[in-house]
N, C-alpha and C. Protein backbone atom coordinates (compact mmCIF):
# COMPACT_ATOMS: atom_id res chain seq x y z
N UNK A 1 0.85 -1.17 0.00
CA UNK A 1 0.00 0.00 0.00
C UNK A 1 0.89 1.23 0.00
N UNK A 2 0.68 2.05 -0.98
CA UNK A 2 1.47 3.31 -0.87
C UNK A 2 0.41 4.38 -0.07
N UNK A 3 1.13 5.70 0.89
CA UNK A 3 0.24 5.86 1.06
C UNK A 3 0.79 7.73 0.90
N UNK A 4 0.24 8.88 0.89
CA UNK A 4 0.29 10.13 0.29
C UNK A 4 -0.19 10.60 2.00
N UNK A 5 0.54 11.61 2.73
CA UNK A 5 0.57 12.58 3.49
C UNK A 5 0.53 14.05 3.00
N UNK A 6 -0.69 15.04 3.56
CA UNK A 6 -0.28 16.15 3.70
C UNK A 6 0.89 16.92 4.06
N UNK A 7 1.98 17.56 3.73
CA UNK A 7 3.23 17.92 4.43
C UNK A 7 3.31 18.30 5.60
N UNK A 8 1.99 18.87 5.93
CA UNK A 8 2.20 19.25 7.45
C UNK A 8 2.31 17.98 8.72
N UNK A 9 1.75 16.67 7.67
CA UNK A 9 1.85 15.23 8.64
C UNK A 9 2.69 14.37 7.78
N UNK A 10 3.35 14.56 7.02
CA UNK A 10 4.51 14.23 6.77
C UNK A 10 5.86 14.58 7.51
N UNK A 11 6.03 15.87 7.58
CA UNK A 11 7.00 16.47 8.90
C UNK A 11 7.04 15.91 10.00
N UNK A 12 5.38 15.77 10.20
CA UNK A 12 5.57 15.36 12.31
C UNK A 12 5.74 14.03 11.90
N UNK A 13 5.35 12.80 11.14
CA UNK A 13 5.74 11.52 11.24
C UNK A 13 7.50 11.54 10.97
N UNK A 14 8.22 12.60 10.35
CA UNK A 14 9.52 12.64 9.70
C UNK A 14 10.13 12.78 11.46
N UNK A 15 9.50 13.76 12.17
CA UNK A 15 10.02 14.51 13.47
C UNK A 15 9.79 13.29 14.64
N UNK A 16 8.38 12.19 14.52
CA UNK A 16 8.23 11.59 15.08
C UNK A 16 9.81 10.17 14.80
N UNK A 17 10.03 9.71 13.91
CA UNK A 17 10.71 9.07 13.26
C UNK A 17 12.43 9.86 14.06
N UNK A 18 12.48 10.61 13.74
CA UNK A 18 14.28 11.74 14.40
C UNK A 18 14.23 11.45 16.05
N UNK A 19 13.14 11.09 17.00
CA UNK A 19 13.16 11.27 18.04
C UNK A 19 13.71 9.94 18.46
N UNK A 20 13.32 9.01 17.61
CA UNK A 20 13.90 7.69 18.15
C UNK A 20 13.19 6.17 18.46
N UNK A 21 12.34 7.12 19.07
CA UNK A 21 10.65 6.52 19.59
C UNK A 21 10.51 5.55 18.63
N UNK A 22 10.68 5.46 17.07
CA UNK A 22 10.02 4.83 16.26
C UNK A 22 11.01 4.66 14.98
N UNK A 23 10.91 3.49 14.95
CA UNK A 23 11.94 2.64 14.13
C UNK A 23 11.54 3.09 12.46
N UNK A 24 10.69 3.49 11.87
CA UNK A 24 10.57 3.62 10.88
C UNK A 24 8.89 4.84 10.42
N UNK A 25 8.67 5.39 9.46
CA UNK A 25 7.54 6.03 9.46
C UNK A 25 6.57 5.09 9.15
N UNK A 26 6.37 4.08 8.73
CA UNK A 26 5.16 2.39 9.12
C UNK A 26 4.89 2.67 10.59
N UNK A 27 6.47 2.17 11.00
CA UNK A 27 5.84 2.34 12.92
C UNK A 27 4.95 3.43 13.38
N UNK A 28 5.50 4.74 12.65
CA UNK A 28 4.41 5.59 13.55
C UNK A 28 2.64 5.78 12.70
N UNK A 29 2.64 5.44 11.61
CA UNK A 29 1.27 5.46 10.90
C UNK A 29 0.86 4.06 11.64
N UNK A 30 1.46 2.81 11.71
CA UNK A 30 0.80 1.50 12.42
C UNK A 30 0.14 2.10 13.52
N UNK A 31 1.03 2.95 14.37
CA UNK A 31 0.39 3.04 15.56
C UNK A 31 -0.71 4.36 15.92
N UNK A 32 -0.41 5.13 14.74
CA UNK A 32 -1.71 6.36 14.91
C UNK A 32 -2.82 5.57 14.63
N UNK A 33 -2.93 4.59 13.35
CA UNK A 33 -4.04 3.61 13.29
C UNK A 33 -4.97 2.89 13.91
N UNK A 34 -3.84 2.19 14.63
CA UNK A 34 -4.05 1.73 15.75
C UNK A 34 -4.99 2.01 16.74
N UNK A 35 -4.49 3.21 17.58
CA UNK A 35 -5.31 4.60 18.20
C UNK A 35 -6.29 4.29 17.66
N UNK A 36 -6.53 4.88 16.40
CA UNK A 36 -7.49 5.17 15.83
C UNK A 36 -8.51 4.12 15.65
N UNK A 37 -8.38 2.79 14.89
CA UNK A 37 -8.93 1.73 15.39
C UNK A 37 -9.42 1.35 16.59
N UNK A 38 -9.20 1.61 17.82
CA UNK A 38 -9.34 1.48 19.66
C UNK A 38 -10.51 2.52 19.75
N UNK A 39 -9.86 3.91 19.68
CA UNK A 39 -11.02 4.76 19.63
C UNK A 39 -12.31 4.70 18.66
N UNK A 40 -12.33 4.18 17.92
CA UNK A 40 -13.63 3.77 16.97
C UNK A 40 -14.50 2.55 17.56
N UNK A 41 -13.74 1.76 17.80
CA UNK A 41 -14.28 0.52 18.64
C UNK A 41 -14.52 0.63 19.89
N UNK A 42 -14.14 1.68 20.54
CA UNK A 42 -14.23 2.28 22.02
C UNK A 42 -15.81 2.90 21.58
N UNK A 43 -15.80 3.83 20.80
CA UNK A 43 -16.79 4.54 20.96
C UNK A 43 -18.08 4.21 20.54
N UNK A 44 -18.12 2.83 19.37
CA UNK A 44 -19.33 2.03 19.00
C UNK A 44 -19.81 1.16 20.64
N UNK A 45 -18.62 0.73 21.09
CA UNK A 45 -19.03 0.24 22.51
C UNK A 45 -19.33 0.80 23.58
N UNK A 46 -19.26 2.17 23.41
CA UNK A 46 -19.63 3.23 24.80
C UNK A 46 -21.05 3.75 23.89
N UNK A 47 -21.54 3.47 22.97
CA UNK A 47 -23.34 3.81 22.64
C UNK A 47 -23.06 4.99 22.09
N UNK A 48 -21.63 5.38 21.44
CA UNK A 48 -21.50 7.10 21.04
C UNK A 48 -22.59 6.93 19.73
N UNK A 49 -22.34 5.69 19.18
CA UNK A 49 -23.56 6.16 18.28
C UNK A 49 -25.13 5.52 18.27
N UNK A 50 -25.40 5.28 19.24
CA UNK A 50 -26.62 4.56 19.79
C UNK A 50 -27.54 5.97 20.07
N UNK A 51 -28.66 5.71 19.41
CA UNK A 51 -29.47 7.02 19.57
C UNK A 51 -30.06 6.79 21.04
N UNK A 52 -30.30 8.26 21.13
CA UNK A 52 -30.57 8.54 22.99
C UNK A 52 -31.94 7.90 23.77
N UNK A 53 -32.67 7.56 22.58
CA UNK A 53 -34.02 6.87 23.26
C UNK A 53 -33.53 5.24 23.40
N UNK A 54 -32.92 4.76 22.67
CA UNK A 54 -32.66 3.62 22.37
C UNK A 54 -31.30 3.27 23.90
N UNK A 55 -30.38 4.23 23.71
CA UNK A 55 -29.53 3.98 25.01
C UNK A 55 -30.20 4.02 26.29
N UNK A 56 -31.03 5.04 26.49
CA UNK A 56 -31.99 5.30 27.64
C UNK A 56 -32.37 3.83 28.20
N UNK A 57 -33.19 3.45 27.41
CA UNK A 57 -34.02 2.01 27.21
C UNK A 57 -33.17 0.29 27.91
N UNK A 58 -31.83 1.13 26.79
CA UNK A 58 -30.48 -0.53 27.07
C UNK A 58 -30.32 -0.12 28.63
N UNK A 59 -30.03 1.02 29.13
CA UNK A 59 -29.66 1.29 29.99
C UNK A 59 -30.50 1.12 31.09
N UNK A 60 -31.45 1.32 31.14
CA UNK A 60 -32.46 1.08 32.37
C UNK A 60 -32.78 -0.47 32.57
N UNK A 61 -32.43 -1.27 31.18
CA UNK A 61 -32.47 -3.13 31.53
C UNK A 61 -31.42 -3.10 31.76
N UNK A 62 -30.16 -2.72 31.51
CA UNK A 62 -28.83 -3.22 32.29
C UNK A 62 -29.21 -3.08 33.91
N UNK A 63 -29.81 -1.97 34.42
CA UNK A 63 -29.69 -1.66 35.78
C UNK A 63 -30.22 -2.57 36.44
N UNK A 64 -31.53 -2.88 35.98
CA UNK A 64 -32.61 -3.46 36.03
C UNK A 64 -32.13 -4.58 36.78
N UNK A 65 -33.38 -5.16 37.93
CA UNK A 65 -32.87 -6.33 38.38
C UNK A 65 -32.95 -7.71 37.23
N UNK A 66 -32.08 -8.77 37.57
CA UNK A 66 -31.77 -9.45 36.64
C UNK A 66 -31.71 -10.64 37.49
N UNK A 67 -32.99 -12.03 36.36
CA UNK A 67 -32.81 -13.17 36.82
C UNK A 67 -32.17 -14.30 36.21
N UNK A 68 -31.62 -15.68 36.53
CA UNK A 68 -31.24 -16.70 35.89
C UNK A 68 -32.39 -17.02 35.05
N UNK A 69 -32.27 -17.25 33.58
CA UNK A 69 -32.99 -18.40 33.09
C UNK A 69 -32.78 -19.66 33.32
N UNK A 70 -33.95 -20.11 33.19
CA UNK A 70 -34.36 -21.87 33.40
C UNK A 70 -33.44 -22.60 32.01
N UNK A 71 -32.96 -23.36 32.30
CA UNK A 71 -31.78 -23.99 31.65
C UNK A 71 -32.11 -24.53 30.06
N UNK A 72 -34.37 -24.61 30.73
CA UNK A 72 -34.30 -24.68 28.83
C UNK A 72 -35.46 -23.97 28.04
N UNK A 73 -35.09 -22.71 29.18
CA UNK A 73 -35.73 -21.50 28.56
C UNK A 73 -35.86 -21.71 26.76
N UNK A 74 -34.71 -21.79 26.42
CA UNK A 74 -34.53 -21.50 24.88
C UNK A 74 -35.40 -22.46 24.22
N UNK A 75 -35.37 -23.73 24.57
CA UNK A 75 -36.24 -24.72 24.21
C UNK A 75 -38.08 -24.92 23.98
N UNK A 76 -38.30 -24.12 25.36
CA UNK A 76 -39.62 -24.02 25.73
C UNK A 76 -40.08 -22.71 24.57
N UNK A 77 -38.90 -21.87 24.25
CA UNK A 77 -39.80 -20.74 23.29
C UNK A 77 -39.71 -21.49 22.36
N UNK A 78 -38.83 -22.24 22.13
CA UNK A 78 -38.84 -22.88 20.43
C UNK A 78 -40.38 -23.75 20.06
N UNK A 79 -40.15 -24.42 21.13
CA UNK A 79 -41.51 -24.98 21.23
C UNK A 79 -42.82 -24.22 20.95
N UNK A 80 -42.97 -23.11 21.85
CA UNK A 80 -43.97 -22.05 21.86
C UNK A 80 -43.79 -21.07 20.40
N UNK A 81 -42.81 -21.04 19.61
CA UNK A 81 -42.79 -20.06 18.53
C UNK A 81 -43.59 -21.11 17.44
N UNK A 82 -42.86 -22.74 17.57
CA UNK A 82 -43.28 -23.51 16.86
C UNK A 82 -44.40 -23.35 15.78
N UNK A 83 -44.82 -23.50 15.00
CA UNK A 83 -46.49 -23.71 14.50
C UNK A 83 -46.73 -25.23 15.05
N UNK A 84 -48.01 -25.26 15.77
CA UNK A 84 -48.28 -26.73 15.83
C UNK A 84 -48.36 -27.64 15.06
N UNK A 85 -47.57 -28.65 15.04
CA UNK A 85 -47.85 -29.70 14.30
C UNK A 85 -46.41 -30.19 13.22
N UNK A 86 -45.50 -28.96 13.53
CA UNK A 86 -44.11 -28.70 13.05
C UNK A 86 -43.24 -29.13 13.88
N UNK A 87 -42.27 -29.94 13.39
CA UNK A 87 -41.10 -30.61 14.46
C UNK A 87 -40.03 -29.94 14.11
């Protein structure tokens, strides 16, 4: 992959690269990426983009008291979604 920098972030990866910190200008784009990857996945998992009625909602069943299901919960709906007479 080739990849094209603005000069003004060409310099600081050139300046980042002179300091030592970083073995090559890959190393320091791997790791702004990186960042950047974490914070994107940080912020789909913190509800940044979960609309506010919808977080409201997740949020008040998280709090919510919370019981064990019956071990064949899953079973008994299958049963019950069933159409009768369907195996």
């Amino acid at each position: 992959m080739k990849l094209s920098l603005p000069k003004d972030l060409e310099e600081f990866v050139q300046k980042e690269v002179a300091t030592g910190e970083y073995s090559d200008v890959t190393a320091v784009v791997v790791e702004a990426l990186r960042e950047f990857q974490s914070k994107t996945e940080n912020s789909v998992m913190e509800g940044e983009n979960c609309p506010p009625d919808l977080k409201a909602l997740l949020l008040e069943a998280v709090k919510g008291p919370h019981y064990p299901l019956p071990t064949d919960y899953f079973d008994q709906l299958r049963r019950r979604l069933r159409p009768s007479g369907a195996r």
